[in-house]
Protein backbone atom coordinates (compact mmCIF):
# COMPACT_ATOMS: atom_id res chain seq x y z
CA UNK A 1 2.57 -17.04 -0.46
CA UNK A 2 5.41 -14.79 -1.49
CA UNK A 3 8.70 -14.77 -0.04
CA UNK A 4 9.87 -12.25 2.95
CA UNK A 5 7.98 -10.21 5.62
CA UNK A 6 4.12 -8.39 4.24
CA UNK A 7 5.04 -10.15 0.80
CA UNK A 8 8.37 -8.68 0.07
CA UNK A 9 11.69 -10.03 -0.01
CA UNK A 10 13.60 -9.72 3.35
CA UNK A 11 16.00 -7.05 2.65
CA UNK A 12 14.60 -5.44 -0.38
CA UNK A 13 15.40 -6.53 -4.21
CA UNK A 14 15.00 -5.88 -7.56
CA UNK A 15 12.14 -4.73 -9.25
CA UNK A 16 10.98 -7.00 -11.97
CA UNK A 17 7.52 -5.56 -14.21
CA UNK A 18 6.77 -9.21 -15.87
CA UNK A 19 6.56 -10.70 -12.25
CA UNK A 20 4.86 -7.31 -10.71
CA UNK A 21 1.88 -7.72 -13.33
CA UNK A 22 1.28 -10.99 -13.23
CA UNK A 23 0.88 -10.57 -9.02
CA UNK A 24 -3.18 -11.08 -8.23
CA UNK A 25 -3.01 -7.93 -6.27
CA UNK A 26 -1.94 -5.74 -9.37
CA UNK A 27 -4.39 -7.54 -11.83
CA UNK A 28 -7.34 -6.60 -9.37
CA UNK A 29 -5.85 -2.96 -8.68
CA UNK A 30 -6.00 -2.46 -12.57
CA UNK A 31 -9.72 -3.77 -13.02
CA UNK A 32 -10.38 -1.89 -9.54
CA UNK A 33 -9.63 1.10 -11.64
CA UNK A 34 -11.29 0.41 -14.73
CA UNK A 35 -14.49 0.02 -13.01
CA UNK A 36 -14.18 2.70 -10.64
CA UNK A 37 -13.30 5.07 -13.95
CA UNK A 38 -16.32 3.66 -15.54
CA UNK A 39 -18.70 4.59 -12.46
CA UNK A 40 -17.47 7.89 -12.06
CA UNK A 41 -17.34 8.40 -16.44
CA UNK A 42 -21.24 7.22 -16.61
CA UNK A 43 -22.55 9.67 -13.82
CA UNK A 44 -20.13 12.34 -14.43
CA UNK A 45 -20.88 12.62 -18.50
CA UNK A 46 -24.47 11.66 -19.00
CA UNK A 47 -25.86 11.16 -14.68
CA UNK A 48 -27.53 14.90 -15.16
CA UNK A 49 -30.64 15.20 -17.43
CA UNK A 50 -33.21 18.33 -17.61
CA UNK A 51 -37.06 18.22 -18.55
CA UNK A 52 -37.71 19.99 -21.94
CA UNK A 53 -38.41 23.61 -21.05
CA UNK A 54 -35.98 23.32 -18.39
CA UNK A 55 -32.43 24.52 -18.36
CA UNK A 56 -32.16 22.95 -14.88
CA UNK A 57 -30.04 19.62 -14.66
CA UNK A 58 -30.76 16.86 -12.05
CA UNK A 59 -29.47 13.70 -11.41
CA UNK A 60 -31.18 10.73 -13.76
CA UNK A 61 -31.75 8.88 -10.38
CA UNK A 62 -35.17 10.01 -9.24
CA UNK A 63 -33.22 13.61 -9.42
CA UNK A 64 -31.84 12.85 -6.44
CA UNK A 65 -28.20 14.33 -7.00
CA UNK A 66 -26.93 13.00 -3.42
CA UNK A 67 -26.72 9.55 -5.61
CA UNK A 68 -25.13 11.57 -8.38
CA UNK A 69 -22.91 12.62 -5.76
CA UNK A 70 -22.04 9.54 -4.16
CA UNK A 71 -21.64 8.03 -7.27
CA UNK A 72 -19.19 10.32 -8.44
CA UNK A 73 -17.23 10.42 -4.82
CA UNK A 74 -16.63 6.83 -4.71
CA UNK A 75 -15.59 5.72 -7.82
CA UNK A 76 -12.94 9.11 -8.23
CA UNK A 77 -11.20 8.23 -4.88
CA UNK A 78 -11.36 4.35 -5.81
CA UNK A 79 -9.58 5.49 -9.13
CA UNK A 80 -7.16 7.70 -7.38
CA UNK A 81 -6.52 4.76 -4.80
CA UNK A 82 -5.95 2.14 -7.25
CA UNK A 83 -3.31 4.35 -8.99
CA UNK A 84 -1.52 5.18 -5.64
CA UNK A 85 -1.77 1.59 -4.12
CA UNK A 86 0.01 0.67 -7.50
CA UNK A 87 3.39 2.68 -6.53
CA UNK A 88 2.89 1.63 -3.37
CA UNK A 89 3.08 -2.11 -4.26
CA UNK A 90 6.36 -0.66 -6.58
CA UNK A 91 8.00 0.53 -3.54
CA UNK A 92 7.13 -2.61 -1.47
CA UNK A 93 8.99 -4.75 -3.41
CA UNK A 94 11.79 -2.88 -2.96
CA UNK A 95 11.76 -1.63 0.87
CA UNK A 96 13.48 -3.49 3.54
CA UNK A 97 12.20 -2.17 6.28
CA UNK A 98 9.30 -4.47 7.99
CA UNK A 99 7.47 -1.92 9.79
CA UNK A 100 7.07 0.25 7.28
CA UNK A 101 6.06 -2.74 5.16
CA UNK A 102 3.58 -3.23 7.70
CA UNK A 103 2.07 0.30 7.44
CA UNK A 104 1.71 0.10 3.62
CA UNK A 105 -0.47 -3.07 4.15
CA UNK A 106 -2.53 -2.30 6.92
CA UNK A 107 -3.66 1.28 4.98
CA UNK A 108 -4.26 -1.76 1.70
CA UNK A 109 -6.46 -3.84 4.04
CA UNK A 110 -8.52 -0.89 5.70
CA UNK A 111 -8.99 1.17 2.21
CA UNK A 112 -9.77 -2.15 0.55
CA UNK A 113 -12.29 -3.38 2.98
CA UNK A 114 -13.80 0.34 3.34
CA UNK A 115 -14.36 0.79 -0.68
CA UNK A 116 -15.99 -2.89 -0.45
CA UNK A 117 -18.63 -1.76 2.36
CA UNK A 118 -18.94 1.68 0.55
CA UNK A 119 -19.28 0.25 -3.33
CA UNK A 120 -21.96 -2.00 -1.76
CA UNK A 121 -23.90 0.77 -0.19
CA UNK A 122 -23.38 2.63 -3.52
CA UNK A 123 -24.95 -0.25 -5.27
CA UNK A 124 -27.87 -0.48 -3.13
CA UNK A 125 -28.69 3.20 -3.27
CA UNK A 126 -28.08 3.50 -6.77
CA UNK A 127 -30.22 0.53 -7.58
CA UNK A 128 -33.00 1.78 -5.17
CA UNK A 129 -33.25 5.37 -6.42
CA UNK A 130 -33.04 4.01 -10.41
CA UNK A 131 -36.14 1.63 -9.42
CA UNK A 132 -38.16 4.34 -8.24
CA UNK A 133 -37.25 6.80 -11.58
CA UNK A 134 -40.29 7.80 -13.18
CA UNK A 135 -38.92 8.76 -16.57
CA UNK A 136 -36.20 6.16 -17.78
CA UNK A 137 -36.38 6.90 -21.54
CA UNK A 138 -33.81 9.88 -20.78
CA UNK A 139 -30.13 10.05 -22.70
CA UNK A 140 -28.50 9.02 -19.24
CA UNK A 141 -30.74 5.61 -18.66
CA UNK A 142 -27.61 3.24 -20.52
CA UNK A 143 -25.03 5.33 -18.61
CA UNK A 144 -27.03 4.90 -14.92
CA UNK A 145 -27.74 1.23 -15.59
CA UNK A 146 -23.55 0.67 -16.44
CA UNK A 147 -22.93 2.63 -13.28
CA UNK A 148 -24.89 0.35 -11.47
CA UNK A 149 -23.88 -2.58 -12.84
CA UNK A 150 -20.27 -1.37 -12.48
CA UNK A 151 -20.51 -0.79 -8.68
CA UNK A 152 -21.60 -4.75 -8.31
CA UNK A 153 -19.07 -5.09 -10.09
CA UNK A 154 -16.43 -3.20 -8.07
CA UNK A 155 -17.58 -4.91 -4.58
CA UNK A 156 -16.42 -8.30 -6.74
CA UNK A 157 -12.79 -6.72 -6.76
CA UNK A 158 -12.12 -4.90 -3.61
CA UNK A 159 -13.50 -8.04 -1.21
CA UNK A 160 -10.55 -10.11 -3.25
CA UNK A 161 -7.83 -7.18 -2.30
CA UNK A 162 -9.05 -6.79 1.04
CA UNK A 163 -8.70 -10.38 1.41
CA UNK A 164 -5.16 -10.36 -0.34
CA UNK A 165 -3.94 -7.57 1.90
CA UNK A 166 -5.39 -9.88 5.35
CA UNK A 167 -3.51 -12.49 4.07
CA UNK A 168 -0.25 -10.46 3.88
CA UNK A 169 -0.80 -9.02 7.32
CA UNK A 170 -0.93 -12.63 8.70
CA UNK A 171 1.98 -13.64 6.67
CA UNK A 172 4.08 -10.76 7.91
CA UNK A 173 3.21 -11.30 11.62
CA UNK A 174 3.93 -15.00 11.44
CA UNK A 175 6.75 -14.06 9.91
CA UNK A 176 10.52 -15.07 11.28
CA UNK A 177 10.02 -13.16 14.85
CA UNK A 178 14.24 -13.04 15.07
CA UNK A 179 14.64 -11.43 12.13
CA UNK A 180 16.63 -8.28 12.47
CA UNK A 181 16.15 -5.36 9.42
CA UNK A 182 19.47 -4.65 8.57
CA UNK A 183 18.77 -0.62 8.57
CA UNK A 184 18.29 -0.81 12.28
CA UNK A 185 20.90 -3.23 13.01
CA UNK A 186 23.69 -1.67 15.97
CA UNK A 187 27.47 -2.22 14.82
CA UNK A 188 28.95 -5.70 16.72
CA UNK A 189 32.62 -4.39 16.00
CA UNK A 190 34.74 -4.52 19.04
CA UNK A 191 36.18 -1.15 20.08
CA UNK A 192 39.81 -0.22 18.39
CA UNK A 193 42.63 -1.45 21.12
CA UNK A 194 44.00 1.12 22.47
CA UNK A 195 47.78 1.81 22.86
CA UNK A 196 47.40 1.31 26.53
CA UNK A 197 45.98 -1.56 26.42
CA UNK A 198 47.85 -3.71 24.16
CA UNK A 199 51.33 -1.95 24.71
CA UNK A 200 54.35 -4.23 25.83
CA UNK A 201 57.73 -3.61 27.15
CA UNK A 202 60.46 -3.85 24.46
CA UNK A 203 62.69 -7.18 24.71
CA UNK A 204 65.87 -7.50 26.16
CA UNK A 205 65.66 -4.84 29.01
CA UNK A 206 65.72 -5.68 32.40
CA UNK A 207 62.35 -5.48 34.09
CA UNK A 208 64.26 -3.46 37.49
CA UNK A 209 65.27 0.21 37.13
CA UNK A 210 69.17 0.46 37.81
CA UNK A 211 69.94 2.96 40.07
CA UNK A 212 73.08 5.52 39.58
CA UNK A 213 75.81 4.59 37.42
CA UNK A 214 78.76 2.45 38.97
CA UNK A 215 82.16 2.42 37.07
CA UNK A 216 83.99 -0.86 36.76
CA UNK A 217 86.42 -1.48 40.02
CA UNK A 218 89.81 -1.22 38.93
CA UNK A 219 92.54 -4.22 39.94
């Protein structure tokens, strides 16, 4: 488990790239992305198909474009998740806050185990609506099959980060409960002494006020 609060370092640190790409959670984030830009490229280039005679497209999926659609809605906010969740994990390593931390990875672990549920029911529908597809010798049949395939493909990676992001929770609320984040520590410093308060009498003076001046007697 890494070091710190929500896998971070305690009080921020440097950023290092070698150790930031060779983290689990970046290597899935990257594939995440691949195979949500795959999914989105499939349906999005060759998902619409028209009978000859007809100028009118429909979706290669038993022309049911709501699968087009949800094909399409998924796998472009998975891409532009990934890429976001990416800075995100940037700016973690270097943030010492801990409740901020905390926000960052709670919004990982809900997006990540949302997508999961939502690449499975795109998998499912998908796969249904391709099984019942009359024509299947069309130009989109090896891009609909790769989109399928893809979205089994994406459930594979966003169970692992939701799991990775649970894990950080857990880490971060086991975490050291005395420990203070420096931003939002108070100042201990005593208060400056005053001159009142420290001030002294000066030696060598008497501590009784004399009264009026008495000359010397005179013998």
């Amino acid at each position: 488990m890494e070091s710190g609060a929500y896998g971070a370092p305690i009080a921020g640190g440097s950023f290092s790239l070698e150790n930031f790409l060779k983290r689990p959670e970046t290597i899935l984030r990257i594939i995440s992305c691949v195979f949500a830009l795959i999914v989105f490229a499939c349906i999005v280039t060759d998902g619409y198909s028209n009978s000859p005679g007809d100028s009118t497209l429909y979706c290669v999926f038993n022309k049911n474009n709501d699968a087009c659609h949800y094909g399409v809605g998924i796998g472009f906010l998975a891409f532009l998740a990934c890429i976001l969740f990416l800075f995100l994990d940037i700016y973690l390593q270097t943030l010492s806050n801990v409740n901020y931390r905390k926000y960052i990875v709670l919004g990982d672990l809900g997006f990540s185990a949302l997508w999961s549920f939502l690449w499975f029911v795109g998998f499912c529908f998908l796969a249904n609506q391709w099984a019942v597809t009359v024509t299947r010798d069309l130009t989109g049949g090896d891009s609909a099959r790769a989109a399928i395939a893809f979205s089994f493909f994406s459930i594979l990676s966003w169970i692992p980060l939701a799991a990775l992001a649970y894990k950080r929770y857990k880490h971060g609320v086991d975490f050291n409960p005395d420990y203070v984040d420096p931003t939002e520590e108070t100042s201990s410093y005593p208060n400056y002494p005053t001159a009142s308060d420290d001030y002294q009498n000066p030696p060598f003076t008497n501590s009784k006020e004399t009264g009026e001046y008495q000359p010397p007697p005179l013998y």
